[in-house]
ModelCIF file with pLDDT and N, C-alpha, C, O atoms, coordinates in Angstrom:
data_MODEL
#
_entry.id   MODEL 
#
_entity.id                         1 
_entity.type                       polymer 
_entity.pdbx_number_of_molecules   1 
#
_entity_poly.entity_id                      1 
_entity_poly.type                           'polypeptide(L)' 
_entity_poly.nstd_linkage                   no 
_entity_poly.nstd_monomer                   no 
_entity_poly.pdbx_seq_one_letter_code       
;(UNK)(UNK)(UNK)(UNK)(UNK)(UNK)(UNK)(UNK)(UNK)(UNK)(UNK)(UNK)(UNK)(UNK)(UNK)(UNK)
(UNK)(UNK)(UNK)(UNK)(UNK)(UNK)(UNK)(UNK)(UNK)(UNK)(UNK)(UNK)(UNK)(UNK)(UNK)(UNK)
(UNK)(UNK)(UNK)(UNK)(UNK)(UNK)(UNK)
;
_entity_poly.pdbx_seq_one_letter_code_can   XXXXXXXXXXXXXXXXXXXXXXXXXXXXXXXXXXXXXXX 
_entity_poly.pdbx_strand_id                 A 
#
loop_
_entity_poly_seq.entity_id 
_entity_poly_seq.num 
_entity_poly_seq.mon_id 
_entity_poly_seq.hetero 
1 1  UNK n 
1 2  UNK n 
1 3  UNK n 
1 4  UNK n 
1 5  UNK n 
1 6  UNK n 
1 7  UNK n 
1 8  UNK n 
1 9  UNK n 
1 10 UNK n 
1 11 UNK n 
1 12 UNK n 
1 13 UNK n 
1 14 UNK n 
1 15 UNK n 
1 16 UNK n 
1 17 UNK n 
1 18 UNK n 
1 19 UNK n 
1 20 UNK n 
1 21 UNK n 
1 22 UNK n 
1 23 UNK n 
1 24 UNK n 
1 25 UNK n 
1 26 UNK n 
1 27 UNK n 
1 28 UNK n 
1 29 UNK n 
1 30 UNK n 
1 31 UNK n 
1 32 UNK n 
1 33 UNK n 
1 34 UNK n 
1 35 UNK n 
1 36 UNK n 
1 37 UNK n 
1 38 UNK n 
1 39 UNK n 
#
_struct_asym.id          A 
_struct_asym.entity_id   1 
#
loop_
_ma_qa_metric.id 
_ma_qa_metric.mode 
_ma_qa_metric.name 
_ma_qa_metric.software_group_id 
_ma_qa_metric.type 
1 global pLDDT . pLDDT 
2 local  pLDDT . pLDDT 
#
_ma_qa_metric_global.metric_id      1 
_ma_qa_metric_global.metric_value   89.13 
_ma_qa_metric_global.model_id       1 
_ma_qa_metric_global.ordinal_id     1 
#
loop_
_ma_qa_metric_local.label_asym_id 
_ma_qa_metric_local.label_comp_id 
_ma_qa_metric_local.label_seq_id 
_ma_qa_metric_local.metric_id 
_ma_qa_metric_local.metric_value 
_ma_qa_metric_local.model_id 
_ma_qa_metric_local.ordinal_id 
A UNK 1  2 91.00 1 1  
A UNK 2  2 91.00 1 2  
A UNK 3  2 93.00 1 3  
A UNK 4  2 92.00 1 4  
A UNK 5  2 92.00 1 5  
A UNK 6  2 91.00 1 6  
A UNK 7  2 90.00 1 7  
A UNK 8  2 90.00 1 8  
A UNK 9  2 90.00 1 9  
A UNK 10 2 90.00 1 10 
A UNK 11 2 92.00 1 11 
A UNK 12 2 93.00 1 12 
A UNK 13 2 92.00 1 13 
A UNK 14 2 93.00 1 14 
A UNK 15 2 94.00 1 15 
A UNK 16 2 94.00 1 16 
A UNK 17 2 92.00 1 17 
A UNK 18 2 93.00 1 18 
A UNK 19 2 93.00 1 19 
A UNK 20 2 86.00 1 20 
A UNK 21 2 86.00 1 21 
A UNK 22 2 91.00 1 22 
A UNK 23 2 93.00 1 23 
A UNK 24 2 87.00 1 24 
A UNK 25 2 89.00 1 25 
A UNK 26 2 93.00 1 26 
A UNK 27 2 90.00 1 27 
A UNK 28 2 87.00 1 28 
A UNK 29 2 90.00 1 29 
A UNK 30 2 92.00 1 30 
A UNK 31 2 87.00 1 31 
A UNK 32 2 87.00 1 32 
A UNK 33 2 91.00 1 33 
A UNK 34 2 84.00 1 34 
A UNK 35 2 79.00 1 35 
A UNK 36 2 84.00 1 36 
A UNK 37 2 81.00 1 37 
A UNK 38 2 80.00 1 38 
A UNK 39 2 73.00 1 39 
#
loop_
_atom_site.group_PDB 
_atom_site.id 
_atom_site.type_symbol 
_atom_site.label_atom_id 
_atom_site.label_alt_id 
_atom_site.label_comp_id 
_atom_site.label_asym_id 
_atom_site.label_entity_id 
_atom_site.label_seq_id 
_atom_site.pdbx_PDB_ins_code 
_atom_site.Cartn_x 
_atom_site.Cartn_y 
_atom_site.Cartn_z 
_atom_site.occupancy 
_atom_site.B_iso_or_equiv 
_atom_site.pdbx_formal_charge 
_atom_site.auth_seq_id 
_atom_site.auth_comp_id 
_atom_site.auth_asym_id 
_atom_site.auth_atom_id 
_atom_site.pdbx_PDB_model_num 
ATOM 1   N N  . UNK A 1 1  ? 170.445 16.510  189.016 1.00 91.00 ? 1  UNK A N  1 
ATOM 2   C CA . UNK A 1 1  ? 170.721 16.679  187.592 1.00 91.00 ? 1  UNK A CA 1 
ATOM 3   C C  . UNK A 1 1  ? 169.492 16.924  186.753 1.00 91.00 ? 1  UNK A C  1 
ATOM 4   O O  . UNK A 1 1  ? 169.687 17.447  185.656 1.00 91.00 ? 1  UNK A O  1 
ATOM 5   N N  . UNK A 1 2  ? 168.460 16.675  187.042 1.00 91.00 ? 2  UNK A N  1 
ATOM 6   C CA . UNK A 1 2  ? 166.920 16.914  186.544 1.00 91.00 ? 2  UNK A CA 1 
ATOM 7   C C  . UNK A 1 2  ? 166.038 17.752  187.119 1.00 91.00 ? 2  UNK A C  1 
ATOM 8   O O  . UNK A 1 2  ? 164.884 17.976  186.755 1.00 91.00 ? 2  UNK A O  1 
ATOM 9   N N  . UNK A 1 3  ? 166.840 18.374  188.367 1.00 93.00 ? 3  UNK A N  1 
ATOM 10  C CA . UNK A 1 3  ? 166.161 19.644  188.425 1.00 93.00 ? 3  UNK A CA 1 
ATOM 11  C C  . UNK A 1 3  ? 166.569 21.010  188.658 1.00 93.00 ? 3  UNK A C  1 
ATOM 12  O O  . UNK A 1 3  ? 166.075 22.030  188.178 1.00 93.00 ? 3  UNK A O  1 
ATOM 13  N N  . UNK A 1 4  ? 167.702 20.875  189.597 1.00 92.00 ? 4  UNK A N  1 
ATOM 14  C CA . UNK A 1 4  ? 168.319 22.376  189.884 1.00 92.00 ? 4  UNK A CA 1 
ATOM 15  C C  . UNK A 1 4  ? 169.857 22.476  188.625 1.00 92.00 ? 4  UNK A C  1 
ATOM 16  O O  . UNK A 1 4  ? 170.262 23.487  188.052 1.00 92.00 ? 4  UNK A O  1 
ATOM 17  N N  . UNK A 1 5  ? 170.475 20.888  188.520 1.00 92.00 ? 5  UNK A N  1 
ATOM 18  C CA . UNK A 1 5  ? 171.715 21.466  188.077 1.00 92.00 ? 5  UNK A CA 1 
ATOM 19  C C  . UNK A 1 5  ? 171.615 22.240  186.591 1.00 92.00 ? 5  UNK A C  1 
ATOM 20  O O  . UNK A 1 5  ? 172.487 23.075  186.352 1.00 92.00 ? 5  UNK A O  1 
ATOM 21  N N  . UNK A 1 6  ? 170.421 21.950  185.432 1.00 91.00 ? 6  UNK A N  1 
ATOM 22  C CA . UNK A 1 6  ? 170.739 22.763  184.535 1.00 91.00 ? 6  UNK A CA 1 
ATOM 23  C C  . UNK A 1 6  ? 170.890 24.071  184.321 1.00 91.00 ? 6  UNK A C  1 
ATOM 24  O O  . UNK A 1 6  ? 171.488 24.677  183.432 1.00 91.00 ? 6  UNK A O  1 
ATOM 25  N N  . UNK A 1 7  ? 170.151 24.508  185.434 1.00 90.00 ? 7  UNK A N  1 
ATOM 26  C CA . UNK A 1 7  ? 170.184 26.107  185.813 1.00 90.00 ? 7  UNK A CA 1 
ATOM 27  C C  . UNK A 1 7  ? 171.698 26.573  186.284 1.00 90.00 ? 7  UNK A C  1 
ATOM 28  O O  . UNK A 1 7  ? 172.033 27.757  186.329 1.00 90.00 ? 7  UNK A O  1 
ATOM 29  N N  . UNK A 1 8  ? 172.478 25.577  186.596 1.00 90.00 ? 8  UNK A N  1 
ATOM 30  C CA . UNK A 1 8  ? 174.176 26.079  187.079 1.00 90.00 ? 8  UNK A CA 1 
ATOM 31  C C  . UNK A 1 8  ? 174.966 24.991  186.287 1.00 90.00 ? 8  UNK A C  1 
ATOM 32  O O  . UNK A 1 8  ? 176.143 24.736  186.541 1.00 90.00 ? 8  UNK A O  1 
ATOM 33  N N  . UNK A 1 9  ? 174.265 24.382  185.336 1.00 90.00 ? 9  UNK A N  1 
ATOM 34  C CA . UNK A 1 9  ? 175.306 23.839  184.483 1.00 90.00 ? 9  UNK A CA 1 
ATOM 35  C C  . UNK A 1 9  ? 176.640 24.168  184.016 1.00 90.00 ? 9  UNK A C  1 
ATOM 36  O O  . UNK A 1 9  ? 177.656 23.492  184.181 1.00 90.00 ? 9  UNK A O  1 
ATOM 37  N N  . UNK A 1 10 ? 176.538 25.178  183.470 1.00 90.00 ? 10 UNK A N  1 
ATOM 38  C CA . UNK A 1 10 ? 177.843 26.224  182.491 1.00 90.00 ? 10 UNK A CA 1 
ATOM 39  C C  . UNK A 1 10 ? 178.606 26.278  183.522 1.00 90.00 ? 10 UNK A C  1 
ATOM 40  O O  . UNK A 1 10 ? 179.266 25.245  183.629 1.00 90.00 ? 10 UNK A O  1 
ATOM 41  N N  . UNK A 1 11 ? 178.829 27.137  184.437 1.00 92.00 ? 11 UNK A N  1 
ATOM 42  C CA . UNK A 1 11 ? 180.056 27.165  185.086 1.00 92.00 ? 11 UNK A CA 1 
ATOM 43  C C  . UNK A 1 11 ? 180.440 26.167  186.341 1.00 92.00 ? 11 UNK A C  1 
ATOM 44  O O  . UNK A 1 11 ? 181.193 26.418  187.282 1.00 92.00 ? 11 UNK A O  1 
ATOM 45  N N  . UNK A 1 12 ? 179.671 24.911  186.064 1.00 93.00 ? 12 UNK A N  1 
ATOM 46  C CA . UNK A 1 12 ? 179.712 23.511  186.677 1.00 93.00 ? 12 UNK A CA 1 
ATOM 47  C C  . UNK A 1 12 ? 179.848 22.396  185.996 1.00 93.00 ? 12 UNK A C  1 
ATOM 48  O O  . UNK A 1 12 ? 179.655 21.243  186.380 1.00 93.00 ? 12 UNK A O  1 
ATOM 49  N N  . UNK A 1 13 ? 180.188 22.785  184.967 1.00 92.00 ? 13 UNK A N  1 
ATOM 50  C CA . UNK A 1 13 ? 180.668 21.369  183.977 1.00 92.00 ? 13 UNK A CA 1 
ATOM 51  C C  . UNK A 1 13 ? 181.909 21.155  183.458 1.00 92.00 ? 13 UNK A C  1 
ATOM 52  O O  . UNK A 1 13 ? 182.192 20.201  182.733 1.00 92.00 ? 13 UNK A O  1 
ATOM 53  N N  . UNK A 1 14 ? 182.864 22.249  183.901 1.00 93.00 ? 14 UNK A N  1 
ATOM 54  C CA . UNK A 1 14 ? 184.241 21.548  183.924 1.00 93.00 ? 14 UNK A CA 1 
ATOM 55  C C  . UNK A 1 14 ? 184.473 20.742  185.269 1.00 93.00 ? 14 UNK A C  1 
ATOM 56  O O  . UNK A 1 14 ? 184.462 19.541  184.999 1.00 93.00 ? 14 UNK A O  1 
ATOM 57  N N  . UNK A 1 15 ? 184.663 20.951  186.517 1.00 94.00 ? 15 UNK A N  1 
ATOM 58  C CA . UNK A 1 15 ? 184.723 20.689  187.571 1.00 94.00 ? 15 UNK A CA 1 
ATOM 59  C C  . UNK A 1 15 ? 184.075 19.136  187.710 1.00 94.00 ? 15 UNK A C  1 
ATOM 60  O O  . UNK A 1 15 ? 184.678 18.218  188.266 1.00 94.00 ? 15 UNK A O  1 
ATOM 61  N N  . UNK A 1 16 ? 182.627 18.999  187.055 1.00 94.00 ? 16 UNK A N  1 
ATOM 62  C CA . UNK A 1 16 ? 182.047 17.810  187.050 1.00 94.00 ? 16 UNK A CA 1 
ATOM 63  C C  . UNK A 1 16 ? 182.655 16.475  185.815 1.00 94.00 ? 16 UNK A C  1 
ATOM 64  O O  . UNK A 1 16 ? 182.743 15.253  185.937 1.00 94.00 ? 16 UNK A O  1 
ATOM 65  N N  . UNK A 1 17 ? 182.868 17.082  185.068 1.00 92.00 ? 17 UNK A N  1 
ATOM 66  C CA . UNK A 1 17 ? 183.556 16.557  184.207 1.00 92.00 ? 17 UNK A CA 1 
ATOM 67  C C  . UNK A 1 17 ? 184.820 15.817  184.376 1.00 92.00 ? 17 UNK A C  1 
ATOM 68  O O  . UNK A 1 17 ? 185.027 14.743  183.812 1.00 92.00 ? 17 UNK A O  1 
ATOM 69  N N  . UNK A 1 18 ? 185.908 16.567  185.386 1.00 93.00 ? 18 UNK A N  1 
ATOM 70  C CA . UNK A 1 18 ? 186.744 16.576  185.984 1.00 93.00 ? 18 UNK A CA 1 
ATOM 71  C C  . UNK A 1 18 ? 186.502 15.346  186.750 1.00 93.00 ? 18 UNK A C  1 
ATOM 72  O O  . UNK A 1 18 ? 187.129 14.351  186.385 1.00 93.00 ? 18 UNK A O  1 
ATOM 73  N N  . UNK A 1 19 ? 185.728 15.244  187.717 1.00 93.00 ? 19 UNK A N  1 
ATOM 74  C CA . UNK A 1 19 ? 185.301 14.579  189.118 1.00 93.00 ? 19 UNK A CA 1 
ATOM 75  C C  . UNK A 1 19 ? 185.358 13.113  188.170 1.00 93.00 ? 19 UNK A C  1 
ATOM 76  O O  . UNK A 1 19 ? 186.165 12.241  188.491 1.00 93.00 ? 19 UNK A O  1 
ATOM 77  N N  . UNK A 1 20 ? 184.316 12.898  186.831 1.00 86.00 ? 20 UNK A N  1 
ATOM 78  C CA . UNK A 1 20 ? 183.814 12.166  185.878 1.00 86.00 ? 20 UNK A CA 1 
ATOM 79  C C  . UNK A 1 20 ? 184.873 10.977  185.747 1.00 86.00 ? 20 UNK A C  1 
ATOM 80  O O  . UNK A 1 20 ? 184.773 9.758   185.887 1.00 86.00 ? 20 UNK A O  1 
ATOM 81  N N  . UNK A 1 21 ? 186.256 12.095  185.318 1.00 86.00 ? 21 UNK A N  1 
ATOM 82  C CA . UNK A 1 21 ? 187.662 11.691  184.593 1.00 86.00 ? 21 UNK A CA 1 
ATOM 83  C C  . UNK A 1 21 ? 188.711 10.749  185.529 1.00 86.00 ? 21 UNK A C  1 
ATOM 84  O O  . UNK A 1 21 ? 188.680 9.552   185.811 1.00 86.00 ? 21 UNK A O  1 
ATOM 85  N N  . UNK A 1 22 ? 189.811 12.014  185.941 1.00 91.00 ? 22 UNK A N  1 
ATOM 86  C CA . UNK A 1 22 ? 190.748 11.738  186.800 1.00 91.00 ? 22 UNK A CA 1 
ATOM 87  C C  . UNK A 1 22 ? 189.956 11.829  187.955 1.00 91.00 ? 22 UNK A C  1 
ATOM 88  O O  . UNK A 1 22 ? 190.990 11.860  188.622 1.00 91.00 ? 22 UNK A O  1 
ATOM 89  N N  . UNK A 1 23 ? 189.128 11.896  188.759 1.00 93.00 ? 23 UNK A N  1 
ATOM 90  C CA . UNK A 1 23 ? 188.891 11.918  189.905 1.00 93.00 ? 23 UNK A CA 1 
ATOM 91  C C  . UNK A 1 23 ? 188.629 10.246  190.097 1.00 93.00 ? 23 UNK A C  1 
ATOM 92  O O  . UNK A 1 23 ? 189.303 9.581   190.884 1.00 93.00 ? 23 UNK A O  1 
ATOM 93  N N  . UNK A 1 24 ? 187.658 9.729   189.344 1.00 87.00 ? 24 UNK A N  1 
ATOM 94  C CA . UNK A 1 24 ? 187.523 8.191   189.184 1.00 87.00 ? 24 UNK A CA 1 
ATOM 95  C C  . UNK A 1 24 ? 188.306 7.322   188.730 1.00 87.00 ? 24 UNK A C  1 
ATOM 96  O O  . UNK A 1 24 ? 187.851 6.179   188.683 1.00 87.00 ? 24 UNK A O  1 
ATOM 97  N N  . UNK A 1 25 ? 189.465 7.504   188.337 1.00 89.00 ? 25 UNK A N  1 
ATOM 98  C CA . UNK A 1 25 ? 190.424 7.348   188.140 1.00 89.00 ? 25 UNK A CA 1 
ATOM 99  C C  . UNK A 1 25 ? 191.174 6.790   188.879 1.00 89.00 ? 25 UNK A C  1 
ATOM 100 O O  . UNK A 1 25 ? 191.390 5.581   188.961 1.00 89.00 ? 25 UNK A O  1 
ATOM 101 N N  . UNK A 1 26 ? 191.770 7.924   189.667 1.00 93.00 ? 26 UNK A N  1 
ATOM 102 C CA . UNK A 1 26 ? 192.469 7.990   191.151 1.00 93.00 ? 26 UNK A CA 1 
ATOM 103 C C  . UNK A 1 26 ? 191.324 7.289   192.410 1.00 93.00 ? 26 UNK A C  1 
ATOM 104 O O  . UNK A 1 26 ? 191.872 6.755   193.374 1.00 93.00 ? 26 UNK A O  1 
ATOM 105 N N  . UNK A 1 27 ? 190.467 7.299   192.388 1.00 90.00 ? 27 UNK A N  1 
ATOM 106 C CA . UNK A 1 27 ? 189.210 6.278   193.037 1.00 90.00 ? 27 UNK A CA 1 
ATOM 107 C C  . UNK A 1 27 ? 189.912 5.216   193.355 1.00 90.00 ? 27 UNK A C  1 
ATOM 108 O O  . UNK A 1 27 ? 190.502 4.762   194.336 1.00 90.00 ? 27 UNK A O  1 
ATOM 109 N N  . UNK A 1 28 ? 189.609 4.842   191.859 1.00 87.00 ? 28 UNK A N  1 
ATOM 110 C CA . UNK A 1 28 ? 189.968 2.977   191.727 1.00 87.00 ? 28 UNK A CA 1 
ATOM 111 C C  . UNK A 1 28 ? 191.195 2.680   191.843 1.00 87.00 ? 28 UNK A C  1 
ATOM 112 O O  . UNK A 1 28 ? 191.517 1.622   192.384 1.00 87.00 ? 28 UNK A O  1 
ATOM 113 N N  . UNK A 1 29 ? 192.051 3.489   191.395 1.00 90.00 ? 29 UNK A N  1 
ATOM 114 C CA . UNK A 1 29 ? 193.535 3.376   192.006 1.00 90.00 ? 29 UNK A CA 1 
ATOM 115 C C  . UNK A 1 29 ? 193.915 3.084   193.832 1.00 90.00 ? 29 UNK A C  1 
ATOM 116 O O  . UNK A 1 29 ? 194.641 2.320   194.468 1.00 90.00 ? 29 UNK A O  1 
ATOM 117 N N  . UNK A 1 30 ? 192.901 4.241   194.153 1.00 92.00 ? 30 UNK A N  1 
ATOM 118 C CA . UNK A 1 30 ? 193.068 3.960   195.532 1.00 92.00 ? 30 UNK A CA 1 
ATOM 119 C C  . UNK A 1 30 ? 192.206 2.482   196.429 1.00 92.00 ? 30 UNK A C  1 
ATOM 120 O O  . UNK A 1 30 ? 192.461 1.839   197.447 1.00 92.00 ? 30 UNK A O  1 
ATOM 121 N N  . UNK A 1 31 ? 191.294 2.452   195.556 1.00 87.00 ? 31 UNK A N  1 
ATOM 122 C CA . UNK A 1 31 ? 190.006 1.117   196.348 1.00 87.00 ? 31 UNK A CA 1 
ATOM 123 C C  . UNK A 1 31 ? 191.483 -0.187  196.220 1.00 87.00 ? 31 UNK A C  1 
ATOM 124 O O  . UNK A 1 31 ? 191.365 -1.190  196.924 1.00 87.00 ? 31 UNK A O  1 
ATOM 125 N N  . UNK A 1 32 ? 192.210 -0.111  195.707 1.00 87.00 ? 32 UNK A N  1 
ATOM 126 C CA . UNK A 1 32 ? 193.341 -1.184  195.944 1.00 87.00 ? 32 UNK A CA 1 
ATOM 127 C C  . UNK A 1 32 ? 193.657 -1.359  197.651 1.00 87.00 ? 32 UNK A C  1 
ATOM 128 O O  . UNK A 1 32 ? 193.553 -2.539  197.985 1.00 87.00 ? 32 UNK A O  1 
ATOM 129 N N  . UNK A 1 33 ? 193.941 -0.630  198.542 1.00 91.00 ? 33 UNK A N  1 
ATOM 130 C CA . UNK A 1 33 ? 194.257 -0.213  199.694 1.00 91.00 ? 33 UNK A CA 1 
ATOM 131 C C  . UNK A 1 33 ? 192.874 -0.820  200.757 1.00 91.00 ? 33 UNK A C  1 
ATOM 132 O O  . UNK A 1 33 ? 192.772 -0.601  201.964 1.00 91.00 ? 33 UNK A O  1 
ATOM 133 N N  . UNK A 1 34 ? 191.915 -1.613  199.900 1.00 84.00 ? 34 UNK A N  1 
ATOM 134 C CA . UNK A 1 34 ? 190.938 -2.381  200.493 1.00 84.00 ? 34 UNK A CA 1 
ATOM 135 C C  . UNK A 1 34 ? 191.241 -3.500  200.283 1.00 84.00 ? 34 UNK A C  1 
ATOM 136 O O  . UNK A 1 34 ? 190.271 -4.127  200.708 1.00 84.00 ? 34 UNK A O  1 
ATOM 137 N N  . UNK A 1 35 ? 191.979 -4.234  199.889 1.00 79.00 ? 35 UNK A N  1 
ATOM 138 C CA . UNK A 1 35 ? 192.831 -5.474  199.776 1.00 79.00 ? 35 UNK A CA 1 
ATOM 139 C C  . UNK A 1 35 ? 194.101 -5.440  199.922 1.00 79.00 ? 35 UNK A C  1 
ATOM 140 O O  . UNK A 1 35 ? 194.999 -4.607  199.797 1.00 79.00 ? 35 UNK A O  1 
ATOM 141 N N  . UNK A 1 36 ? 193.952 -6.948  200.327 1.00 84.00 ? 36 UNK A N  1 
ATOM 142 C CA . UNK A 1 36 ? 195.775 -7.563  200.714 1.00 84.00 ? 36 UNK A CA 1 
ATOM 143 C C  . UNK A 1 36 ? 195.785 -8.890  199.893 1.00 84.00 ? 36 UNK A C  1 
ATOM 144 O O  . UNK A 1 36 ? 194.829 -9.660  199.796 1.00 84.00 ? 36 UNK A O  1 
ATOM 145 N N  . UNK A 1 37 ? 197.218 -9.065  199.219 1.00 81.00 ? 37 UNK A N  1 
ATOM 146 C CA . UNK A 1 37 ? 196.951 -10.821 199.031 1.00 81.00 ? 37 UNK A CA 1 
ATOM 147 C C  . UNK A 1 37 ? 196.656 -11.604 199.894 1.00 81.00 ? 37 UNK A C  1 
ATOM 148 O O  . UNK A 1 37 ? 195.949 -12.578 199.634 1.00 81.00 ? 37 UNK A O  1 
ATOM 149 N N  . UNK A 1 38 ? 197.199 -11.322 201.310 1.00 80.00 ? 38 UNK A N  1 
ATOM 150 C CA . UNK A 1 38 ? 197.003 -12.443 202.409 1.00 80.00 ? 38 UNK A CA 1 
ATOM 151 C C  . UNK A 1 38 ? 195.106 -12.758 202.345 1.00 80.00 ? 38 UNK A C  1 
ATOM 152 O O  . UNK A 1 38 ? 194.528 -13.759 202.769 1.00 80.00 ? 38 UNK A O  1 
ATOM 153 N N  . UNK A 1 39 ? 194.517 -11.594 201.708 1.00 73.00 ? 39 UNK A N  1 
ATOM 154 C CA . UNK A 1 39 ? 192.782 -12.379 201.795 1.00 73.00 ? 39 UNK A CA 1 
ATOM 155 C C  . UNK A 1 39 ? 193.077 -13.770 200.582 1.00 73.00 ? 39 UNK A C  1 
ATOM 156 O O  . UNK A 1 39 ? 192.174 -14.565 200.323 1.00 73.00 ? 39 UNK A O  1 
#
């Protein structure tokens, strides 16, 4: 991010943005599936 990405920023900042949003989102939704009540 401090050296190559500003040079491909523009047509890489929806996609990253994206990843930012709903992608982390759906993450933590899923890190559930690393637990059980029985722990």
């Amino acid at each position: 991010g401090n050296t190559i990405y500003p040079r491909i920023a523009l047509p890489s900042h929806s996609g990253v943005t994206f990843a930012k949003g709903q992608i982390l989102r759906l993450g933590i939704i899923l890190f559930g599936f690393k637990l059980t009540f029985q722990d």
